[in-house]
PDB file of N, CA and C in Angstrom:
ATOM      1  N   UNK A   1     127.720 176.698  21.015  1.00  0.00           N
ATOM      2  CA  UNK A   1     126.551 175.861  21.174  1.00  0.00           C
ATOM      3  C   UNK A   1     125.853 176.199  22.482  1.00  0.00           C
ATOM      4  N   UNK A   2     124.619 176.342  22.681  1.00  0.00           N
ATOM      5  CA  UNK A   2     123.637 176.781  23.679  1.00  0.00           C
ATOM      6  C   UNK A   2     123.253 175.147  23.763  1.00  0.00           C
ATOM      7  N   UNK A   3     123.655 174.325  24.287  1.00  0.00           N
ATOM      8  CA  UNK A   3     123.332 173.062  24.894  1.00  0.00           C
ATOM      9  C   UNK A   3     123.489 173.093  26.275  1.00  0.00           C
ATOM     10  N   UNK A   4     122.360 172.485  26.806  1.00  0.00           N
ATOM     11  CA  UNK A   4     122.616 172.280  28.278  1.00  0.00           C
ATOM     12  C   UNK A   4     123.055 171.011  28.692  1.00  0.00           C
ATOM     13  N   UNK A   5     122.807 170.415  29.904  1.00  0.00           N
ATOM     14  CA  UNK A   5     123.709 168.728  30.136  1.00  0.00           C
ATOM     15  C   UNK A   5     122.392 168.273  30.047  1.00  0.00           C
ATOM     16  N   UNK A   6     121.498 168.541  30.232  1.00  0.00           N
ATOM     17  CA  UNK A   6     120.477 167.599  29.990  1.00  0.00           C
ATOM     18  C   UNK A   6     120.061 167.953  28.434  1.00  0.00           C
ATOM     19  N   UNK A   7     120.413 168.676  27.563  1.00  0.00           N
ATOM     20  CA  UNK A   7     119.849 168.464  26.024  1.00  0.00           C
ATOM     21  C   UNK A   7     120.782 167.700  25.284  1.00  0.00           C
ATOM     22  N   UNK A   8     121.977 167.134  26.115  1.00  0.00           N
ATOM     23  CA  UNK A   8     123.194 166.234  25.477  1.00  0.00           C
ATOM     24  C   UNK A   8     122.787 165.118  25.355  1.00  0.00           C
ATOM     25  N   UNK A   9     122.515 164.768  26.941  1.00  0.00           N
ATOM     26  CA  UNK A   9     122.460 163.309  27.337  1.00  0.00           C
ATOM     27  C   UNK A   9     120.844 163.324  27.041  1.00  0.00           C
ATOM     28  N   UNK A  10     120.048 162.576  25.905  1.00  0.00           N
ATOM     29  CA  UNK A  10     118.824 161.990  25.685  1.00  0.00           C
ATOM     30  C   UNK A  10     118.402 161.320  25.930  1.00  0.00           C
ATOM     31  N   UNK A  11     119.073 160.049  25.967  1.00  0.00           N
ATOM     32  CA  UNK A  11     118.124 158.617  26.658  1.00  0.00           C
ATOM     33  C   UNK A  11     119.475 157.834  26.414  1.00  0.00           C
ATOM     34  N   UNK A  12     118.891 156.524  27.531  1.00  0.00           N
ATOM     35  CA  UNK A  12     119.989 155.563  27.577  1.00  0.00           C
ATOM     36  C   UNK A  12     119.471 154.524  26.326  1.00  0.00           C
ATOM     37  N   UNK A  13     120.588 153.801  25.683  1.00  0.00           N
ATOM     38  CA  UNK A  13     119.655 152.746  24.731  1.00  0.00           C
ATOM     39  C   UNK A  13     119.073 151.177  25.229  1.00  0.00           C
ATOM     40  N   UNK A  14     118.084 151.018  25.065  1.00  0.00           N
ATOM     41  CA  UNK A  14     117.946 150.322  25.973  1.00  0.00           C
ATOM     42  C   UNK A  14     117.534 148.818  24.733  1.00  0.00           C
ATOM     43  N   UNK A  15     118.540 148.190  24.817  1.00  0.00           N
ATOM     44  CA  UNK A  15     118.695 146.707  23.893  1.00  0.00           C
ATOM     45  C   UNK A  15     119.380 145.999  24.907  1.00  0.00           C
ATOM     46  N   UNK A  16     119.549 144.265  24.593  1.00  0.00           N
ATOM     47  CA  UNK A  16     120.489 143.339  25.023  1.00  0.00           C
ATOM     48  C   UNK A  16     121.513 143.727  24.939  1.00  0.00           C
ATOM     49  N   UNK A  17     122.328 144.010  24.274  1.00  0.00           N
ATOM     50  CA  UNK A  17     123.178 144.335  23.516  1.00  0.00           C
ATOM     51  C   UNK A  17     123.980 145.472  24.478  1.00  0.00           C
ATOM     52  N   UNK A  18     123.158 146.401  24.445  1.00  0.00           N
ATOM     53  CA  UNK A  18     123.795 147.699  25.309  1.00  0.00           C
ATOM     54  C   UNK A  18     123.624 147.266  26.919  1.00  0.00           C
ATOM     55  N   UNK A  19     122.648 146.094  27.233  1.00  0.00           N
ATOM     56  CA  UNK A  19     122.322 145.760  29.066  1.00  0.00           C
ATOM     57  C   UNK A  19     124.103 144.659  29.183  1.00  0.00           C
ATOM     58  N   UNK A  20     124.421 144.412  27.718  1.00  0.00           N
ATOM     59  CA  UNK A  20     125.440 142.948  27.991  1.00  0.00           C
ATOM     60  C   UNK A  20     126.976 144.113  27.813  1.00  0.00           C
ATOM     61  N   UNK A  21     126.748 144.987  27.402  1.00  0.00           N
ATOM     62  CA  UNK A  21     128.196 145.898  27.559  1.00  0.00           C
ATOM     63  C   UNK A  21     127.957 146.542  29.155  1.00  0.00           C
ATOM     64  N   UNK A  22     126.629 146.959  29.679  1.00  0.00           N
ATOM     65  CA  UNK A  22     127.005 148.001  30.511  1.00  0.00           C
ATOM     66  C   UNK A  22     127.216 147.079  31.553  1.00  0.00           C
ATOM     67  N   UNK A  23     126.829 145.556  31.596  1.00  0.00           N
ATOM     68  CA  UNK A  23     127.161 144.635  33.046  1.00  0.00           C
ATOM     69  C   UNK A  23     128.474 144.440  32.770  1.00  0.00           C
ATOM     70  N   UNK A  24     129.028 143.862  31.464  1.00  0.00           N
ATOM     71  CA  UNK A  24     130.246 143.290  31.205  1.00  0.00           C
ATOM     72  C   UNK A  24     131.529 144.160  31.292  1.00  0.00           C
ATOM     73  N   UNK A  25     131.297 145.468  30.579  1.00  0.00           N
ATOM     74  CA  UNK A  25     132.449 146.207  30.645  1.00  0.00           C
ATOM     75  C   UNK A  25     132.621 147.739  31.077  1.00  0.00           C
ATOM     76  N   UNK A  26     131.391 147.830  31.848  1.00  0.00           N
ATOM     77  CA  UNK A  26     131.218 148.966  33.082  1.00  0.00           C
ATOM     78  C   UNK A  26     130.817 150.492  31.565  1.00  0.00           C
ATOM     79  N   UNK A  27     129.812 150.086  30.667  1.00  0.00           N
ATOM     80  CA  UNK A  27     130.422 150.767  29.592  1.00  0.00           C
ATOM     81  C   UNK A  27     128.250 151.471  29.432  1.00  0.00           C
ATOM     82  N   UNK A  28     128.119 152.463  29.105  1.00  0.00           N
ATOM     83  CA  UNK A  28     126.562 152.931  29.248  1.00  0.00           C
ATOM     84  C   UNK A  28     126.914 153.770  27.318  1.00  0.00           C
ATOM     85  N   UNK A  29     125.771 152.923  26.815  1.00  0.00           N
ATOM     86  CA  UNK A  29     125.342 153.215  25.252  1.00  0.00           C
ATOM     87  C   UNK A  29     123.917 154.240  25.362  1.00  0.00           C
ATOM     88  N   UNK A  30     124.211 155.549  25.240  1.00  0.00           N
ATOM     89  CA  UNK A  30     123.285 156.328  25.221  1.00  0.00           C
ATOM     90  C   UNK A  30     123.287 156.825  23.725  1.00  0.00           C
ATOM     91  N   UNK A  31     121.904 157.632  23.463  1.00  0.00           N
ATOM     92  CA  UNK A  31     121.318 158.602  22.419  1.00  0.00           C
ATOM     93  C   UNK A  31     121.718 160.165  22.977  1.00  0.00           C
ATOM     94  N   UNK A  32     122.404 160.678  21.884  1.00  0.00           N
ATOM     95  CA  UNK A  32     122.962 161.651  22.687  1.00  0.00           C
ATOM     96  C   UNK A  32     122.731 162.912  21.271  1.00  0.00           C
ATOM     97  N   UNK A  33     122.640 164.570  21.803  1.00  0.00           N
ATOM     98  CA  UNK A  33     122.368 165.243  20.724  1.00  0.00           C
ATOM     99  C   UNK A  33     123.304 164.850  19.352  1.00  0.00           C
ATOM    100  N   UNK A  34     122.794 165.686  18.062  1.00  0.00           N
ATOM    101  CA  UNK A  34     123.634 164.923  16.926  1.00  0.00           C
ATOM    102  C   UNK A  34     124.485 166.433  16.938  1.00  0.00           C
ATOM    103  N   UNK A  35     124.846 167.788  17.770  1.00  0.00           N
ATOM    104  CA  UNK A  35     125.577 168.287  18.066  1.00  0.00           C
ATOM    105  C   UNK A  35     126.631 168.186  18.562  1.00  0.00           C
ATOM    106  N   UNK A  36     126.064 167.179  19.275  1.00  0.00           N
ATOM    107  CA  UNK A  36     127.246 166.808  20.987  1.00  0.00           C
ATOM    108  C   UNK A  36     128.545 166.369  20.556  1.00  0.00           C
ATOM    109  N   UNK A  37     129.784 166.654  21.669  1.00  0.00           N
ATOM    110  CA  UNK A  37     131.251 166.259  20.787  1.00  0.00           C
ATOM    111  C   UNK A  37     131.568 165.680  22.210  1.00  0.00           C
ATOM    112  N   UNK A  38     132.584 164.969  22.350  1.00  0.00           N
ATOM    113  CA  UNK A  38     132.981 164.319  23.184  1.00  0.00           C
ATOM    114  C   UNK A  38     133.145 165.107  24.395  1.00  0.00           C
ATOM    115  N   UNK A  39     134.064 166.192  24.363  1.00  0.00           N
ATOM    116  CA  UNK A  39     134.026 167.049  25.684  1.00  0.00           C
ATOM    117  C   UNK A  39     132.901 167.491  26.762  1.00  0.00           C
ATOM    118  N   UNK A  40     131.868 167.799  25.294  1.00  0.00           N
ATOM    119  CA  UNK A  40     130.727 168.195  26.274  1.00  0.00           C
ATOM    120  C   UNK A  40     129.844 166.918  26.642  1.00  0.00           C
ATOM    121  N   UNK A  41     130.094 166.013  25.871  1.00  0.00           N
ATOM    122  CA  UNK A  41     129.518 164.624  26.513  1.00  0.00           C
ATOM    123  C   UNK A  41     130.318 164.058  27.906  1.00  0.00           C
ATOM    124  N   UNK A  42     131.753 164.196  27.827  1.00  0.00           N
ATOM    125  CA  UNK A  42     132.248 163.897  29.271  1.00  0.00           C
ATOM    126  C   UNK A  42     131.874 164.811  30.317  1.00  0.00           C
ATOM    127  N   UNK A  43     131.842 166.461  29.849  1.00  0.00           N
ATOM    128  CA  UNK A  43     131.038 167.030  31.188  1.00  0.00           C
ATOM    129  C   UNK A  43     129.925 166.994  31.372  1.00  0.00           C
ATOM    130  N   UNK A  44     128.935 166.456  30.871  1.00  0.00           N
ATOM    131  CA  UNK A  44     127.609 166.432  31.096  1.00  0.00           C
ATOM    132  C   UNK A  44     127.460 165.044  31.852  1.00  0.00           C
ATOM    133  N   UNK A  45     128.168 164.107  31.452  1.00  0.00           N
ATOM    134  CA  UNK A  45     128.154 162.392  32.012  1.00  0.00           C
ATOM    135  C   UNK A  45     128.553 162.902  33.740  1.00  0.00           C
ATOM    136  N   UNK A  46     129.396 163.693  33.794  1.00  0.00           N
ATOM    137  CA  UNK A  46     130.474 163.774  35.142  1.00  0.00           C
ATOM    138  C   UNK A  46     129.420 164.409  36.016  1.00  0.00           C
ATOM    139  N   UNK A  47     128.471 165.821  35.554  1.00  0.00           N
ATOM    140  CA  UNK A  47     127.965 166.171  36.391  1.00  0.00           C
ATOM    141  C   UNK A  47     126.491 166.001  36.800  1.00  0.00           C
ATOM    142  N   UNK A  48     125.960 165.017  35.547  1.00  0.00           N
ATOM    143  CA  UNK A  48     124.469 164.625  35.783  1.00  0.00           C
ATOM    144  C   UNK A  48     124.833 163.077  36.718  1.00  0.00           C
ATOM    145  N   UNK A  49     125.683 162.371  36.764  1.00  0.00           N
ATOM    146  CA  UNK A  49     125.647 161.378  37.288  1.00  0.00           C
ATOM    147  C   UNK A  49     126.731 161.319  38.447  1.00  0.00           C
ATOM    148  N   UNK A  50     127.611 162.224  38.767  1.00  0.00           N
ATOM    149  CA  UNK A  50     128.798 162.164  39.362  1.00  0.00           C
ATOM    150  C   UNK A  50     129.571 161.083  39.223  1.00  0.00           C
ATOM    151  N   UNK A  51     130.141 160.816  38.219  1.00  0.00           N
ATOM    152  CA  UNK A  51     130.922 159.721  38.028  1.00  0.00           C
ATOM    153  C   UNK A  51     132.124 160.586  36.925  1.00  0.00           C
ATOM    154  N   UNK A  52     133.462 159.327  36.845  1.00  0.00           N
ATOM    155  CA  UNK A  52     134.377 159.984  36.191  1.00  0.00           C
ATOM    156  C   UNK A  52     134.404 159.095  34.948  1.00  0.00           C
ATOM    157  N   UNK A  53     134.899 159.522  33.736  1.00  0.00           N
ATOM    158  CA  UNK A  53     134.547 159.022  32.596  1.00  0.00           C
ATOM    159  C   UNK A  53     135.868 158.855  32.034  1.00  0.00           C
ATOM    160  N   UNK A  54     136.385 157.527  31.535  1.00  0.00           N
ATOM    161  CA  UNK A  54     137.697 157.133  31.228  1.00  0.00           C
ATOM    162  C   UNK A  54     137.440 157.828  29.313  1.00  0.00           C
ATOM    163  N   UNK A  55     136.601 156.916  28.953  1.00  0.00           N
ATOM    164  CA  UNK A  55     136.887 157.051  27.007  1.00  0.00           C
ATOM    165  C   UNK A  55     135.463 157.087  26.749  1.00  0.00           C
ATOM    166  N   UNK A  56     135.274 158.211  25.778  1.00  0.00           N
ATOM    167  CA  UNK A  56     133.848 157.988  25.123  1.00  0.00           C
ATOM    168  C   UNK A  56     133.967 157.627  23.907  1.00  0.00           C
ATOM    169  N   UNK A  57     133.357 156.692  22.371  1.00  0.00           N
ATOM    170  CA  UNK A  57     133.142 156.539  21.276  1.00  0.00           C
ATOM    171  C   UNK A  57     131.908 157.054  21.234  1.00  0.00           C
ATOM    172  N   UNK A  58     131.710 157.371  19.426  1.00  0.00           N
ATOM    173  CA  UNK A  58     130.540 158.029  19.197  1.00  0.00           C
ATOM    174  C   UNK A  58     130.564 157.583  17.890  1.00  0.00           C
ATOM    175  N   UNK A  59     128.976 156.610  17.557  1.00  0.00           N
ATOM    176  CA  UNK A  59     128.902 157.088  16.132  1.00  0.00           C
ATOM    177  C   UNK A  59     127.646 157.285  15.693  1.00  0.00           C
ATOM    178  N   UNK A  60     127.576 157.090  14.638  1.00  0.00           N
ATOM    179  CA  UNK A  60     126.304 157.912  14.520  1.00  0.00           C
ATOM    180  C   UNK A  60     125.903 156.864  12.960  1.00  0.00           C
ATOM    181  N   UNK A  61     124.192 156.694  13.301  1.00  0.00           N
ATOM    182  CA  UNK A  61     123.413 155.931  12.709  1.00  0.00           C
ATOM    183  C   UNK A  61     122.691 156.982  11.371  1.00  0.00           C
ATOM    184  N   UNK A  62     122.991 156.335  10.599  1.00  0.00           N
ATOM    185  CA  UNK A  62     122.271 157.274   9.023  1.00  0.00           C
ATOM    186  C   UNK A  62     121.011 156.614   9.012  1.00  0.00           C
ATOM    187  N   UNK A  63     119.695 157.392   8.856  1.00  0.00           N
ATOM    188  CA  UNK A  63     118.703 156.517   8.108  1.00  0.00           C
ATOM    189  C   UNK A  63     118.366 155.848   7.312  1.00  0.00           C
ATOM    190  N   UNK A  64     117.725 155.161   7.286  1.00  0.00           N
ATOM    191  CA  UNK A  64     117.894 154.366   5.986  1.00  0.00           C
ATOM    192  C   UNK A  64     116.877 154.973   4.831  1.00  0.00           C
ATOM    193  N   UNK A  65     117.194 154.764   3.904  1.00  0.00           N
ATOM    194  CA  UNK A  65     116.407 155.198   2.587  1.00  0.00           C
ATOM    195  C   UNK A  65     115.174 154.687   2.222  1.00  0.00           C
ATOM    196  N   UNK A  66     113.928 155.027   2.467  1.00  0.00           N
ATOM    197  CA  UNK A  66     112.750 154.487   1.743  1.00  0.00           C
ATOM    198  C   UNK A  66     112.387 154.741   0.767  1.00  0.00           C
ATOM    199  N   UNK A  67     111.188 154.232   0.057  1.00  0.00           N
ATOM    200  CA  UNK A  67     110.272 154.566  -0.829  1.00  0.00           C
ATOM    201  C   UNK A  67     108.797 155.112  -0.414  1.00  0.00           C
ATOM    202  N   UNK A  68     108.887 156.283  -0.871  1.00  0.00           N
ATOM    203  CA  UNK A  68     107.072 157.009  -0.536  1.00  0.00           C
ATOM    204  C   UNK A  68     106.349 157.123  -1.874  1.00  0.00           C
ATOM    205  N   UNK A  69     106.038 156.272  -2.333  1.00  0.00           N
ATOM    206  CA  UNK A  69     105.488 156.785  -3.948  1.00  0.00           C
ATOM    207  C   UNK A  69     106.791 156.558  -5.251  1.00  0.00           C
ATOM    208  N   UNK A  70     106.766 157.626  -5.350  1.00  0.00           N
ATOM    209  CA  UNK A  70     107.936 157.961  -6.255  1.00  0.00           C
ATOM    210  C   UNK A  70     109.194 158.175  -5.485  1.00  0.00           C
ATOM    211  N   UNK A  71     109.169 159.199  -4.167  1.00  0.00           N
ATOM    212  CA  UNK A  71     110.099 159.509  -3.786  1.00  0.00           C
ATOM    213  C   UNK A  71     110.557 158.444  -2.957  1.00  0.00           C
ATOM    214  N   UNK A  72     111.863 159.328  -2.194  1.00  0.00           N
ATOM    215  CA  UNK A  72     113.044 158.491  -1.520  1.00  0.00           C
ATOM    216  C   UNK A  72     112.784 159.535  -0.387  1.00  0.00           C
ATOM    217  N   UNK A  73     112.266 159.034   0.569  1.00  0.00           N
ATOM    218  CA  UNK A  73     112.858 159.958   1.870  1.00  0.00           C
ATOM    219  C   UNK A  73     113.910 159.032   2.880  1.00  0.00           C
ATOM    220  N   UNK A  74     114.811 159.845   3.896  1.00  0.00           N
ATOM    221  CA  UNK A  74     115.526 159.030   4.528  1.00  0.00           C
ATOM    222  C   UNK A  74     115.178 159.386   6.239  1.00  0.00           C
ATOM    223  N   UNK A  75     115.187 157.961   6.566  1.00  0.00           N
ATOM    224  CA  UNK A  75     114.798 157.632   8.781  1.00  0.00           C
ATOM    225  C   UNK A  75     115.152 158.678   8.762  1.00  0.00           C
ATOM    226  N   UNK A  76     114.995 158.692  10.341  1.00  0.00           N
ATOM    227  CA  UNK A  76     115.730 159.714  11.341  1.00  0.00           C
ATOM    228  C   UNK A  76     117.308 158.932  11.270  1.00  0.00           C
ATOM    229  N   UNK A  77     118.284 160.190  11.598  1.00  0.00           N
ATOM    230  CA  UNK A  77     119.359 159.579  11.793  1.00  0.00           C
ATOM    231  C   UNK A  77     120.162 159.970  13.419  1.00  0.00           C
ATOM    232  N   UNK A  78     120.659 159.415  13.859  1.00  0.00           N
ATOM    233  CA  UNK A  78     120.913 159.188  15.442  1.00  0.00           C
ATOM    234  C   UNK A  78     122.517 159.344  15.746  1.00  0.00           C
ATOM    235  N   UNK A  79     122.724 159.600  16.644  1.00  0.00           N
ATOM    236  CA  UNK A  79     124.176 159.947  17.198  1.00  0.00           C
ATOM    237  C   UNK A  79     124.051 159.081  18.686  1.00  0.00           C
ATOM    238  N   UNK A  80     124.747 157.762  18.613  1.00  0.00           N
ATOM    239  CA  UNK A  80     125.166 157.278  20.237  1.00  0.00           C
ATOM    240  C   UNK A  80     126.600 157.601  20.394  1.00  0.00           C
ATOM    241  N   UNK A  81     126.676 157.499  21.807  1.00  0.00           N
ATOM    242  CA  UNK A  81     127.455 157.485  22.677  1.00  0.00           C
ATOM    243  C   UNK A  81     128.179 156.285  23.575  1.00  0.00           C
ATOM    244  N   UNK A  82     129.230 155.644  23.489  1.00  0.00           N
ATOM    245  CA  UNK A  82     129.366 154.634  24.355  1.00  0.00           C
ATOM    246  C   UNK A  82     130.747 155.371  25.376  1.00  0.00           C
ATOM    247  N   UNK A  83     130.055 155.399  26.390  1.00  0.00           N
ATOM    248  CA  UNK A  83     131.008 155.845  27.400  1.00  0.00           C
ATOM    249  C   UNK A  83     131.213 154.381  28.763  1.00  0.00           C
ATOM    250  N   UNK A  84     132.758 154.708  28.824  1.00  0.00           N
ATOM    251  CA  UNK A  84     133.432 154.079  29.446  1.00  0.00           C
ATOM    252  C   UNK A  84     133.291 154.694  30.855  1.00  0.00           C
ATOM    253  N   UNK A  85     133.069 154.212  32.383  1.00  0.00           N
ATOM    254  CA  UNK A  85     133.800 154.670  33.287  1.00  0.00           C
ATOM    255  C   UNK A  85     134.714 154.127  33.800  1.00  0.00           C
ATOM    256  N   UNK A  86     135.416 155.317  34.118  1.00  0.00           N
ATOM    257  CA  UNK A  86     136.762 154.524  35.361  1.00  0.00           C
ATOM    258  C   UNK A  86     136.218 153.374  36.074  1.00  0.00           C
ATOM    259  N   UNK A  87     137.392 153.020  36.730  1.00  0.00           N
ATOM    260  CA  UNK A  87     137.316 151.533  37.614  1.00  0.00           C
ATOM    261  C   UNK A  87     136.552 152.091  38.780  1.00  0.00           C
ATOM    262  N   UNK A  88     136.055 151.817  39.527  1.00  0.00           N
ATOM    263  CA  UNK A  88     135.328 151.973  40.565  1.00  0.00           C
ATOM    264  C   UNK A  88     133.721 152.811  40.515  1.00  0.00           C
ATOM    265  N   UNK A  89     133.705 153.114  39.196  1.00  0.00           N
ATOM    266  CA  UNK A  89     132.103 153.992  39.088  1.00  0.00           C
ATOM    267  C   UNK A  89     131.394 153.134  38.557  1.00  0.00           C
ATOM    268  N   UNK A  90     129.805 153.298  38.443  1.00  0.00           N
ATOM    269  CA  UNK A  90     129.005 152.388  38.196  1.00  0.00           C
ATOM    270  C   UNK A  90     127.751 153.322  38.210  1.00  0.00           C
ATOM    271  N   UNK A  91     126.815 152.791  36.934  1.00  0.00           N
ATOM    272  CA  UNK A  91     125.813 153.436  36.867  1.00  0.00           C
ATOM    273  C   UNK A  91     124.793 152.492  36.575  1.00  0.00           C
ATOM    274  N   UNK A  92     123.554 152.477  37.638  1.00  0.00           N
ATOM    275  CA  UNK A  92     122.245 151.437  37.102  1.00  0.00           C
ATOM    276  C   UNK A  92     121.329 151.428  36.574  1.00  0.00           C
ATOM    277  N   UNK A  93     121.550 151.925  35.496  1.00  0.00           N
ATOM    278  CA  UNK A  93     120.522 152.539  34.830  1.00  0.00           C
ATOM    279  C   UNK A  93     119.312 151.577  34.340  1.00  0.00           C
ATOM    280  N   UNK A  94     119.652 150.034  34.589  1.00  0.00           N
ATOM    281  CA  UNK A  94     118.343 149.214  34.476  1.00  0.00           C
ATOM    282  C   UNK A  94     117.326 148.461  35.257  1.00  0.00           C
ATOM    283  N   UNK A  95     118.239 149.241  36.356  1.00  0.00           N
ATOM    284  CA  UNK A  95     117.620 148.260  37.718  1.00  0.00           C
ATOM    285  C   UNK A  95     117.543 147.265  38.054  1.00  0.00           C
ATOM    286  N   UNK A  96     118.911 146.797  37.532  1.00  0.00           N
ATOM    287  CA  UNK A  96     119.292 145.192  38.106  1.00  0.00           C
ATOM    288  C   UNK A  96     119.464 145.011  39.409  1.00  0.00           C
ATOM    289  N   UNK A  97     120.101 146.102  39.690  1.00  0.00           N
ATOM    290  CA  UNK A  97     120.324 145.950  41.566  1.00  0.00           C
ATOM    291  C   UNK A  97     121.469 144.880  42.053  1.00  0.00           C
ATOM    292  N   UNK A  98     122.322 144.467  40.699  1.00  0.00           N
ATOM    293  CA  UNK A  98     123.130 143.001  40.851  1.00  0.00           C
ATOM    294  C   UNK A  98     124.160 143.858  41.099  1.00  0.00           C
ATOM    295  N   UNK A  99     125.314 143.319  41.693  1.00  0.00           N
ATOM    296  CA  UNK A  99     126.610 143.844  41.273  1.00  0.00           C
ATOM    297  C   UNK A  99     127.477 142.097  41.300  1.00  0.00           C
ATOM    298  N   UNK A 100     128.804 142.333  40.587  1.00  0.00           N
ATOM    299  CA  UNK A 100     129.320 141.426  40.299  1.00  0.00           C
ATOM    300  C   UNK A 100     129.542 140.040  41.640  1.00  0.00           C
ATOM    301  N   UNK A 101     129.814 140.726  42.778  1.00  0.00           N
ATOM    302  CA  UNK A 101     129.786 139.835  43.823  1.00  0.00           C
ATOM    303  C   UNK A 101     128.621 139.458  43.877  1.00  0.00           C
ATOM    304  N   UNK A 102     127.360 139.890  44.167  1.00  0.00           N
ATOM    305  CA  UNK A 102     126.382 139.232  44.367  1.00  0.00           C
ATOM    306  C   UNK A 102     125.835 138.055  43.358  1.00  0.00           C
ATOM    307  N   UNK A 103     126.171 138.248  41.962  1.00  0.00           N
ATOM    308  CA  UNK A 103     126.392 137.526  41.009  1.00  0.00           C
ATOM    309  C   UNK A 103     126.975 136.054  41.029  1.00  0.00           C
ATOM    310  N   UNK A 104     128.048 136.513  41.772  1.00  0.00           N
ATOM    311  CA  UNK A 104     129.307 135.064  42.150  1.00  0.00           C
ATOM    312  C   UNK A 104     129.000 134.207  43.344  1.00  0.00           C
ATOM    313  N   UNK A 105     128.518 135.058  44.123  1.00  0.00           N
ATOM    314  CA  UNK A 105     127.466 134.499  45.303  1.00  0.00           C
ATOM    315  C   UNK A 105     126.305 133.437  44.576  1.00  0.00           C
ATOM    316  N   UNK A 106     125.791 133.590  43.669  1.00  0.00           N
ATOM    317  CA  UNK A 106     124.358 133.415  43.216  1.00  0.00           C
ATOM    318  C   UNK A 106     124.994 131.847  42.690  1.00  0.00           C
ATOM    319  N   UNK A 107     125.472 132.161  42.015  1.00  0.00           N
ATOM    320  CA  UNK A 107     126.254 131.079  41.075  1.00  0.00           C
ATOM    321  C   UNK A 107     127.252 129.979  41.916  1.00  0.00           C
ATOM    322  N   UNK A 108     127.656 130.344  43.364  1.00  0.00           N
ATOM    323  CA  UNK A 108     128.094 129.753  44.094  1.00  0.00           C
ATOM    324  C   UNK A 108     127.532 128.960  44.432  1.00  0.00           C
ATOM    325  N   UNK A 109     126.201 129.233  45.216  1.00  0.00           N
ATOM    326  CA  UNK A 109     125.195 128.715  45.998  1.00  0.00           C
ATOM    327  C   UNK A 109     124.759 127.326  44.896  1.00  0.00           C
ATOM    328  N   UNK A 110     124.696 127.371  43.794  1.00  0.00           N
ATOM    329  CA  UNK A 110     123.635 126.674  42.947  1.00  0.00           C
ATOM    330  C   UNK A 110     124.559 125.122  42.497  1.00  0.00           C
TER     331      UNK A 110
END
């Protein structure tokens, strides 16, 4: 495969859903090539972001089936990524700027 680290890693996903895993369980849900295999997703995570990467899952979204007329064509279909980091790495990819202490602080005060 002629992939580079940036034709792996595509975009981060950006839902509730994926903002409530990456605060809660240190965990980043990206769009990632529908080539990409785990290895080259952990070296591309390690050296575009310098961080170390405990477990990646991957699955991958089928399109769904329409109607055009007569025919049936099917979406685009998608390959994410949910990567784990080790304990001590952290990536902000939404610009919360929070981290968990400041959080407990917040909630203290009130």
């Amino acid at each position: 495969m002629d992939l580079t680290i940036y034709d792996i890693i595509q975009k981060p996903i950006v839902s509730e859903k994926a903002q409530d895993i990456n605060i809660d369980l240190n965990r980043l849900v990206l769009k990632v090539h529908p080539k990409a295999n785990k290895p080259l997703i952990k070296e591309a995570m390690e050296k575009l972001f310098n961080v170390k990467v405990e477990k990646i899952n991957i699955l991958v979204r089928k399109g769904k089936l329409r109607r055009v007329g007569r025919m049936q064509v099917q979406g685009r279909t998608e390959k994410r990524a949910i990567v784990t980091l080790k304990e001590g790495y952290t990536i902000d990819l939404f610009g919360t700027g929070k981290t968990e202490t400041q959080e407990t602080k917040i909630k203290s005060e009130e």
